[in-house]
Protein backbone atom coordinates (compact mmCIF):
# COMPACT_ATOMS: atom_id res chain seq x y z
CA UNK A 1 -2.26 -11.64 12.79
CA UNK A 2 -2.67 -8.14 11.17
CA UNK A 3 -4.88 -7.57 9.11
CA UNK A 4 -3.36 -6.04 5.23
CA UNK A 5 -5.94 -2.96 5.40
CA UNK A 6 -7.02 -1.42 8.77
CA UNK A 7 -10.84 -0.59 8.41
CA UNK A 8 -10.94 1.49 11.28
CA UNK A 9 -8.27 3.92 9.50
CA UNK A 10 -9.88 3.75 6.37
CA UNK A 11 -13.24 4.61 7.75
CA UNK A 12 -12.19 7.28 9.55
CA UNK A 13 -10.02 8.78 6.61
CA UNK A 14 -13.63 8.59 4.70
CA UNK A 15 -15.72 9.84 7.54
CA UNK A 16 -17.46 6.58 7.22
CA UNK A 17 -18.74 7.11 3.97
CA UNK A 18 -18.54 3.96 2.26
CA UNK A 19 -18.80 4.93 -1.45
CA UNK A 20 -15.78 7.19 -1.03
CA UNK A 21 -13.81 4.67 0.53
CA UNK A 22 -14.34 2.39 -2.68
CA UNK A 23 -13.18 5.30 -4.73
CA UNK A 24 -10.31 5.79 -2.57
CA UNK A 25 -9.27 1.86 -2.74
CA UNK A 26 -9.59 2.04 -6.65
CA UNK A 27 -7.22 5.58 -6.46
CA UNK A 28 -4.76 3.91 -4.72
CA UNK A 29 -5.31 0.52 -6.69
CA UNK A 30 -4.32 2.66 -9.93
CA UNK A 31 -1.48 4.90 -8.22
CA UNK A 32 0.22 1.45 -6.96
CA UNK A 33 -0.18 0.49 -10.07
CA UNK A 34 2.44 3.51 -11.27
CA UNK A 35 4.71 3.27 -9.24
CA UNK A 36 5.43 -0.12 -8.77
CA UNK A 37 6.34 -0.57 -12.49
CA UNK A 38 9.43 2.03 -11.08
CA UNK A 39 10.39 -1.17 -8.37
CA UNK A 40 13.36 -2.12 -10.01
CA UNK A 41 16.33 -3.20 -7.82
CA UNK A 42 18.74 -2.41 -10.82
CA UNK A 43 17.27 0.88 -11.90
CA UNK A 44 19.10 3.83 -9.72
CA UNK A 45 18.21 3.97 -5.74
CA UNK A 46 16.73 7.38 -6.38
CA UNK A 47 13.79 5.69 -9.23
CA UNK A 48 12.85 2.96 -6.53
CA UNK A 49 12.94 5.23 -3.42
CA UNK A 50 10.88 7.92 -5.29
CA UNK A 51 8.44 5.04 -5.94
CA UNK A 52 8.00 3.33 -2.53
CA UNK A 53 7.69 6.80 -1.00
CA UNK A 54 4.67 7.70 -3.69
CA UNK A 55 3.28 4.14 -2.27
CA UNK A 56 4.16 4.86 1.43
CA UNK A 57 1.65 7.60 2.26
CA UNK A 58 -1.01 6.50 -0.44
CA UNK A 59 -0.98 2.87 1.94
CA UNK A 60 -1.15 4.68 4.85
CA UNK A 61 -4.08 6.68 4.03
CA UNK A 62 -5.65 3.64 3.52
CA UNK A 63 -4.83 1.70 6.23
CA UNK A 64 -2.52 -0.66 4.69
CA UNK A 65 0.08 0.11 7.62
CA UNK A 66 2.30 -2.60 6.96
CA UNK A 67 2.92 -1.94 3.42
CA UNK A 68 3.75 1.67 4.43
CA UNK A 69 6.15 0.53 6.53
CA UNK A 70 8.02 -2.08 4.13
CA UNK A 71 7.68 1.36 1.94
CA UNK A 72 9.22 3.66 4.78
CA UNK A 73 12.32 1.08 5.30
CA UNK A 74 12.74 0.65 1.14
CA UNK A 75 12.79 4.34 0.91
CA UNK A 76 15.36 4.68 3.66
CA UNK A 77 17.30 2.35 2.22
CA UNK A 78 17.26 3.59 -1.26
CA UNK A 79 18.19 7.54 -0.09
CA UNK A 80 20.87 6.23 1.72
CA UNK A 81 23.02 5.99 -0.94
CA UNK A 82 24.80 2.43 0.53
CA UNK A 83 22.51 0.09 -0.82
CA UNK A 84 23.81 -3.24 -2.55
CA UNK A 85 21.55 -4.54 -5.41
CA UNK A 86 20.69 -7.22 -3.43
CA UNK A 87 19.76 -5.07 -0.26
CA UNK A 88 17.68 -3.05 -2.77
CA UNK A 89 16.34 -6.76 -4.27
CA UNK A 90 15.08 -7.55 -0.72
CA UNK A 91 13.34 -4.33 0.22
CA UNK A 92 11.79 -4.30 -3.12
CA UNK A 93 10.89 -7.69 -2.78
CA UNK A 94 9.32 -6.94 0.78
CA UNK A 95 7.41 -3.99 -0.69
CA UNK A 96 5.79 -6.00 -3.40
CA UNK A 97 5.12 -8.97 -1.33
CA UNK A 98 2.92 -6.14 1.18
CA UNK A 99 1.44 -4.90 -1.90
CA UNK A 100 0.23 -8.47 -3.56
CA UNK A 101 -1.69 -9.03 0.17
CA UNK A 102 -2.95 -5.27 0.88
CA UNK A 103 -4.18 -5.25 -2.92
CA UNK A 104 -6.22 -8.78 -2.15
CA UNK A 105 -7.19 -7.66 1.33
CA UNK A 106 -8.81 -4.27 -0.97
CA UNK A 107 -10.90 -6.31 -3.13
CA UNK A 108 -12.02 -8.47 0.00
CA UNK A 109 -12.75 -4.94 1.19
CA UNK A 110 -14.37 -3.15 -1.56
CA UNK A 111 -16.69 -6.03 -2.46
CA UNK A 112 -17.70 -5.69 1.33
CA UNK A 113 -18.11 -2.03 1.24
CA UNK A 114 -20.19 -2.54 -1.96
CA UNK A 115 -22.65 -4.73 -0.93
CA UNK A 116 -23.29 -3.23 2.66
CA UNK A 117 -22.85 0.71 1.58
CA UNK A 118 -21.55 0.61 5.12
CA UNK A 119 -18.49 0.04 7.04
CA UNK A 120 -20.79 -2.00 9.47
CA UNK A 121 -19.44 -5.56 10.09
CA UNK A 122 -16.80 -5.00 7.25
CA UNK A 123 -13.60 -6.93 7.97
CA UNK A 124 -10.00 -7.32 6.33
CA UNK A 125 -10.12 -10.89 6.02
């Protein structure tokens, strides 16, 4: 199974410094935050692409691969112009559903992170 955040990226992203990584989780907690109010199949393609690209490289710097790739095939979809609401309900839907477990797999994280001060035996869950 993978894991919703990959601690090895996000240590290395934070050169191992634990405090920054919990203010990195709660910057991307709050940017997520932003943009997925804008994940709205029936607004334009344009407003929802926009929004799971601002998500895309936030997860990735993370860790949380796997929501920046539901993000990377949402954004596709939405710039290609051929989308059908319900093609843009499913991506949408598979964006948010990566978001709901990579935003649980942060707090799991952060309260980790918190308590050691140290990435040492911090895991995903």
């Amino acid at each position: 199974m993978m894991h919703a955040i990959d601690i090895s990226q996000l240590e290395m992203m934070t050169s191992g410094d634990a405090a920054l990584a919990v203010e990195a989780l709660g910057i991307f907690r709050q940017s997520a935050e932003l943009w997925s109010r804008l994940l709205d199949p029936l607004a334009d393609a344009e407003q929802w692409a926009d929004a799971a690209h601002g998500i895309k490289g936030a997860a990735r710097s993370i860790g949380a691969m796997a929501l920046g790739d539901a993000c990377e095939s949402a954004e596709k979809l939405g710039r290609s112009g051929m989308a059908s609401r319900v093609e843009a309900a499913v991506a949408i839907s598979a964006v948010k559903d990566e978001l709901g477990q990579a935003l649980e797999a942060m707090a799991h994280v952060e309260h980790q992170l918190v308590m050691r001060r140290t990435f040492d035996g911090v895991l995903a869950g």
